[in-house]
C-alpha atoms as a PDB file:
ATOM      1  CA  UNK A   1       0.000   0.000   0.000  1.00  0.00           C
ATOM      2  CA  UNK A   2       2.536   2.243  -1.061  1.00  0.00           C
ATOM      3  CA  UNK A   3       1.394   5.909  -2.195  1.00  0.00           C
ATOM      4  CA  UNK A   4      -1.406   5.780   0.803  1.00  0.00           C
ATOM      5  CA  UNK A   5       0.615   7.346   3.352  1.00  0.00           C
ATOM      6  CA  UNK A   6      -2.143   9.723   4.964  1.00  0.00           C
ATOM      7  CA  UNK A   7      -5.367   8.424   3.477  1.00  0.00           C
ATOM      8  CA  UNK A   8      -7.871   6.441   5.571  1.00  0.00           C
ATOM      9  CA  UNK A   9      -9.325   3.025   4.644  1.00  0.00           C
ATOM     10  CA  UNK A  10     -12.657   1.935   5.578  1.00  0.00           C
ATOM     11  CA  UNK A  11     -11.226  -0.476   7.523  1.00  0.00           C
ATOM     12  CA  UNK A  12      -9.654   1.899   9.885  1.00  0.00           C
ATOM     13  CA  UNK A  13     -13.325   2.611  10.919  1.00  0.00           C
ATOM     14  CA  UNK A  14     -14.060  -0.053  12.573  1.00  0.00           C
ATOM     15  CA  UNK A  15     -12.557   0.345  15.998  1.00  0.00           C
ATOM     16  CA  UNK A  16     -14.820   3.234  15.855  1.00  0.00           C
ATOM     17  CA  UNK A  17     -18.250   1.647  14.929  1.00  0.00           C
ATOM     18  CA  UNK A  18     -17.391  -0.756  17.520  1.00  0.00           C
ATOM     19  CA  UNK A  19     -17.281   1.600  19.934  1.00  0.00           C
ATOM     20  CA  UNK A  20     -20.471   3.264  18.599  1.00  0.00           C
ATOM     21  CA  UNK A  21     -22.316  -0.302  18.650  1.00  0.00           C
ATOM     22  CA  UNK A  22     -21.165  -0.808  22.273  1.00  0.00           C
ATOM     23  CA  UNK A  23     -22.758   2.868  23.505  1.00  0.00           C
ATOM     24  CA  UNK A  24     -25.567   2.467  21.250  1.00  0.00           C
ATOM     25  CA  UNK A  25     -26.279  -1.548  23.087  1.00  0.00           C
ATOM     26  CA  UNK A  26     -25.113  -0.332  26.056  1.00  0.00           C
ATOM     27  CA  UNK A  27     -27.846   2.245  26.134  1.00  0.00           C
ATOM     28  CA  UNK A  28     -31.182   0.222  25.170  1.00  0.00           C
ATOM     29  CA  UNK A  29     -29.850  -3.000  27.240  1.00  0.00           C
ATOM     30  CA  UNK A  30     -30.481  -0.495  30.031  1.00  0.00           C
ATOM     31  CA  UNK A  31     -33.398   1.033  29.610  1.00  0.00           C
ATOM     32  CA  UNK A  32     -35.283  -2.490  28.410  1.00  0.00           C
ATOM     33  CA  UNK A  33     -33.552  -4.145  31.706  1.00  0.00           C
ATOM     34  CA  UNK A  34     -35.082  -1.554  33.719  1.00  0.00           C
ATOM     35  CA  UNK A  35     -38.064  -2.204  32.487  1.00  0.00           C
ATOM     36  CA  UNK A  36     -38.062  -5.756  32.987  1.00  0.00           C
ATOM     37  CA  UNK A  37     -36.831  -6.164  36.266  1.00  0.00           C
ATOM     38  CA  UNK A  38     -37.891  -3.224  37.614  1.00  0.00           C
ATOM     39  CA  UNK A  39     -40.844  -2.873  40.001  1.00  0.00           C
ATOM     40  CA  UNK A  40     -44.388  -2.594  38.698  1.00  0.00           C
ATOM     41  CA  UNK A  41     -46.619  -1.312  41.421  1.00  0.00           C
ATOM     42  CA  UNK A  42     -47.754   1.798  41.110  1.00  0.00           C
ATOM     43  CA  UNK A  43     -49.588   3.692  43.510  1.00  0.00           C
ATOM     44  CA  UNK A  44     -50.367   7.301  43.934  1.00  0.00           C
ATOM     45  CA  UNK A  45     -47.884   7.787  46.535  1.00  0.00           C
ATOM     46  CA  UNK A  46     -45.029   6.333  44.458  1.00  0.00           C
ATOM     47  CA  UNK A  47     -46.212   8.600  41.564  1.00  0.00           C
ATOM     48  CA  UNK A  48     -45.987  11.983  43.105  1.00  0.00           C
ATOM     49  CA  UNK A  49     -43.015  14.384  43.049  1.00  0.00           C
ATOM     50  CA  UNK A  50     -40.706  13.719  45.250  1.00  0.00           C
ATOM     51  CA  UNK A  51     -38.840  17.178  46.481  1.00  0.00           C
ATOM     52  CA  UNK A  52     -35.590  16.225  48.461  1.00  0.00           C
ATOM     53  CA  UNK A  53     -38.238  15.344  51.241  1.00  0.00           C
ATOM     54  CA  UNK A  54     -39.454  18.427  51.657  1.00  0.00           C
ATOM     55  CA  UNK A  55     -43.888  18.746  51.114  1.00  0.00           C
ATOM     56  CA  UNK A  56     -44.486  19.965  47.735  1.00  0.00           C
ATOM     57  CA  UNK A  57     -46.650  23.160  48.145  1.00  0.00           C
ATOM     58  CA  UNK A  58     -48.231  25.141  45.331  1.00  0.00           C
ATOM     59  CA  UNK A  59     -48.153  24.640  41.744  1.00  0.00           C
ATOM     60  CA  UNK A  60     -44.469  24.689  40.470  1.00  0.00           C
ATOM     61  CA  UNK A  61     -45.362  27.092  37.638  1.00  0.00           C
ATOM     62  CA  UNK A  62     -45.559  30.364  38.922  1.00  0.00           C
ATOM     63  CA  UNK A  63     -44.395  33.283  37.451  1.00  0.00           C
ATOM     64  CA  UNK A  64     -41.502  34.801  37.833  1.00  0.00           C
ATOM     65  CA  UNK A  65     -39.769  38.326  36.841  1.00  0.00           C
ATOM     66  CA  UNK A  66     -38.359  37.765  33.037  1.00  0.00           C
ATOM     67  CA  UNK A  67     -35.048  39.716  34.491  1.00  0.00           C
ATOM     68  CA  UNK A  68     -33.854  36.126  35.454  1.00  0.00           C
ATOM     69  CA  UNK A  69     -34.046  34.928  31.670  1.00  0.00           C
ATOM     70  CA  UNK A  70     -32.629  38.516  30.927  1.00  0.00           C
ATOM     71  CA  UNK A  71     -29.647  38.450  32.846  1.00  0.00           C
ATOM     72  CA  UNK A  72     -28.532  34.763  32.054  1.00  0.00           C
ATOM     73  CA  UNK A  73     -28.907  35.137  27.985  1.00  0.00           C
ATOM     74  CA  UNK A  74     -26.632  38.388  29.030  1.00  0.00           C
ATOM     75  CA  UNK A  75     -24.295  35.810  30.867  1.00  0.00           C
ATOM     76  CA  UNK A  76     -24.241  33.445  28.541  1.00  0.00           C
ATOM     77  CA  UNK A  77     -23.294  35.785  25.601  1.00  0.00           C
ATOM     78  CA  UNK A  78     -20.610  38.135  27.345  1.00  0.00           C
ATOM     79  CA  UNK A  79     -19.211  34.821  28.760  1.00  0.00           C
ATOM     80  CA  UNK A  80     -18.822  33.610  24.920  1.00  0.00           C
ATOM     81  CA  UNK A  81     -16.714  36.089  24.215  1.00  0.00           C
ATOM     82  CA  UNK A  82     -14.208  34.927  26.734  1.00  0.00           C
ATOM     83  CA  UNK A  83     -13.784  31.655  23.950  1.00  0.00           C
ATOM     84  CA  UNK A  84     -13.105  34.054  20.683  1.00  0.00           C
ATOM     85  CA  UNK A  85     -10.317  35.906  22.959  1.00  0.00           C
ATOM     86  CA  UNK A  86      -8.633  32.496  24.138  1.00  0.00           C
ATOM     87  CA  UNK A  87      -7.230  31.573  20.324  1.00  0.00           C
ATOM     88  CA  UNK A  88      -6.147  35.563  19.714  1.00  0.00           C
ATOM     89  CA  UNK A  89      -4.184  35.365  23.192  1.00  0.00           C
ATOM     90  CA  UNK A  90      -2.381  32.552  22.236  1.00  0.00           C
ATOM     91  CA  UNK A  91      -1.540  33.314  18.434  1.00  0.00           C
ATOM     92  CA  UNK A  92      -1.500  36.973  18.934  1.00  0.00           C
ATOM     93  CA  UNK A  93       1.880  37.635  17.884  1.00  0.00           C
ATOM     94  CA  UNK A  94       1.573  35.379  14.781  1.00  0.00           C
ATOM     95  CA  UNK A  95      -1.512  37.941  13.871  1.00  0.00           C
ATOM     96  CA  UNK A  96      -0.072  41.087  14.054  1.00  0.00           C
ATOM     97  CA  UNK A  97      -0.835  44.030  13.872  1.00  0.00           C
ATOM     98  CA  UNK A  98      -4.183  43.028  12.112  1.00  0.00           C
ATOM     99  CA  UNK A  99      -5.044  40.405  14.718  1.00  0.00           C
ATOM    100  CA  UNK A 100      -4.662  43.536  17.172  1.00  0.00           C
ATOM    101  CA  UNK A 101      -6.678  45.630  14.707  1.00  0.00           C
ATOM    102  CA  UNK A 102      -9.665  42.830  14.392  1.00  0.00           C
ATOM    103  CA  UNK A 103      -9.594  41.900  18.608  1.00  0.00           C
ATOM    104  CA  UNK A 104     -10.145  45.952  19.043  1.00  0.00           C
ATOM    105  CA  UNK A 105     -13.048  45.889  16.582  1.00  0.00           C
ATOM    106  CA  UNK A 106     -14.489  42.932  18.235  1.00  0.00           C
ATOM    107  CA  UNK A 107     -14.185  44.168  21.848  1.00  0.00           C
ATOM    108  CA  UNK A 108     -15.398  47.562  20.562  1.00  0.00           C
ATOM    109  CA  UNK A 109     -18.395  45.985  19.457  1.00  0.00           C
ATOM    110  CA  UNK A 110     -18.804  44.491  22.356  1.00  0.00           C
ATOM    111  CA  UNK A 111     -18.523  47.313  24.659  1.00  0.00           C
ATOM    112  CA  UNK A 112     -21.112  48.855  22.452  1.00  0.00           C
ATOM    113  CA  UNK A 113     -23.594  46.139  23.534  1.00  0.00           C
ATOM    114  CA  UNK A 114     -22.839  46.416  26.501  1.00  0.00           C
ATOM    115  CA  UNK A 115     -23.421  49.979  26.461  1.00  0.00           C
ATOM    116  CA  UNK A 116     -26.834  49.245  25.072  1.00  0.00           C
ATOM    117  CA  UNK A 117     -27.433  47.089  27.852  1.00  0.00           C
ATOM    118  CA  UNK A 118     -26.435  49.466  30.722  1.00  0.00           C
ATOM    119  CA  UNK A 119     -28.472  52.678  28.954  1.00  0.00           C
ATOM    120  CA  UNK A 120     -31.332  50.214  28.143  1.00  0.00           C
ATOM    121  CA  UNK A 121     -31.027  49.192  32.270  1.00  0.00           C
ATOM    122  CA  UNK A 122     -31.269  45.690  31.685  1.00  0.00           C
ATOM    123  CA  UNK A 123     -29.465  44.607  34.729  1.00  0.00           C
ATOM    124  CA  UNK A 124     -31.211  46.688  36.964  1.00  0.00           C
ATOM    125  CA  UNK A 125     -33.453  44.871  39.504  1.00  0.00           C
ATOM    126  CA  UNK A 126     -36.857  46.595  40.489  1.00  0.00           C
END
């Protein structure tokens, strides 16, 4: 096989789909054994939620303040921007001055957001 340095074969595969077939069998042997040799009564104190012990009081779906959902999309996409930096910090000298260039756009941008955020008073709690 001389010519093939660097190309895969099919048969290199198969360790893989072996592994795949084990997870995948793994997986439904598990749930079909549960539900074979697991228990079958079921009575109305077995079916209610269960709470850490504690009484369950109320409905669990009340309302509550959309700020919550507000601040953690906020969270989640400042926080991304934590991942984009990580590569430039690392390579930053092999981009130059036009890595520097692009990471100031890109943090300008942000701080414009986040500008929009603070006027808008997004993260302030009533």
């Amino acid at each position: 096989m001389e010519g093939q340095i660097g190309q895969s074969l099919p048969i290199d595969y198969i360790p893989i789909l072996i592994q795949l077939a084990v997870a995948v069998g793994f997986g439904v042997v598990t749930i079909i054994g549960t539900h074979l040799i697991g228990p079958k009564v079921r009575t109305e104190n077995k079916l209610t939620a269960f709470e850490s012990g504690v009484e369950v009081i109320g409905n669990a779906r009340q309302p509550f303040s959309i700020k919550y959902f507000l601040v953690a999309i906020l969270f989640v996409i400042f926080d991304i921007e934590v991942i984009f930096m990580y590569p430039w910090a690392v390579n930053f000298r092999e981009f130059g001055w036009q890595g520097l260039i692009e990471m100031f756009v890109f943090m300008g941008v942000l701080l414009l957001g986040f500008i929009y955020v603070i006027k808008k008073r997004a993260l302030d709690w009533d």
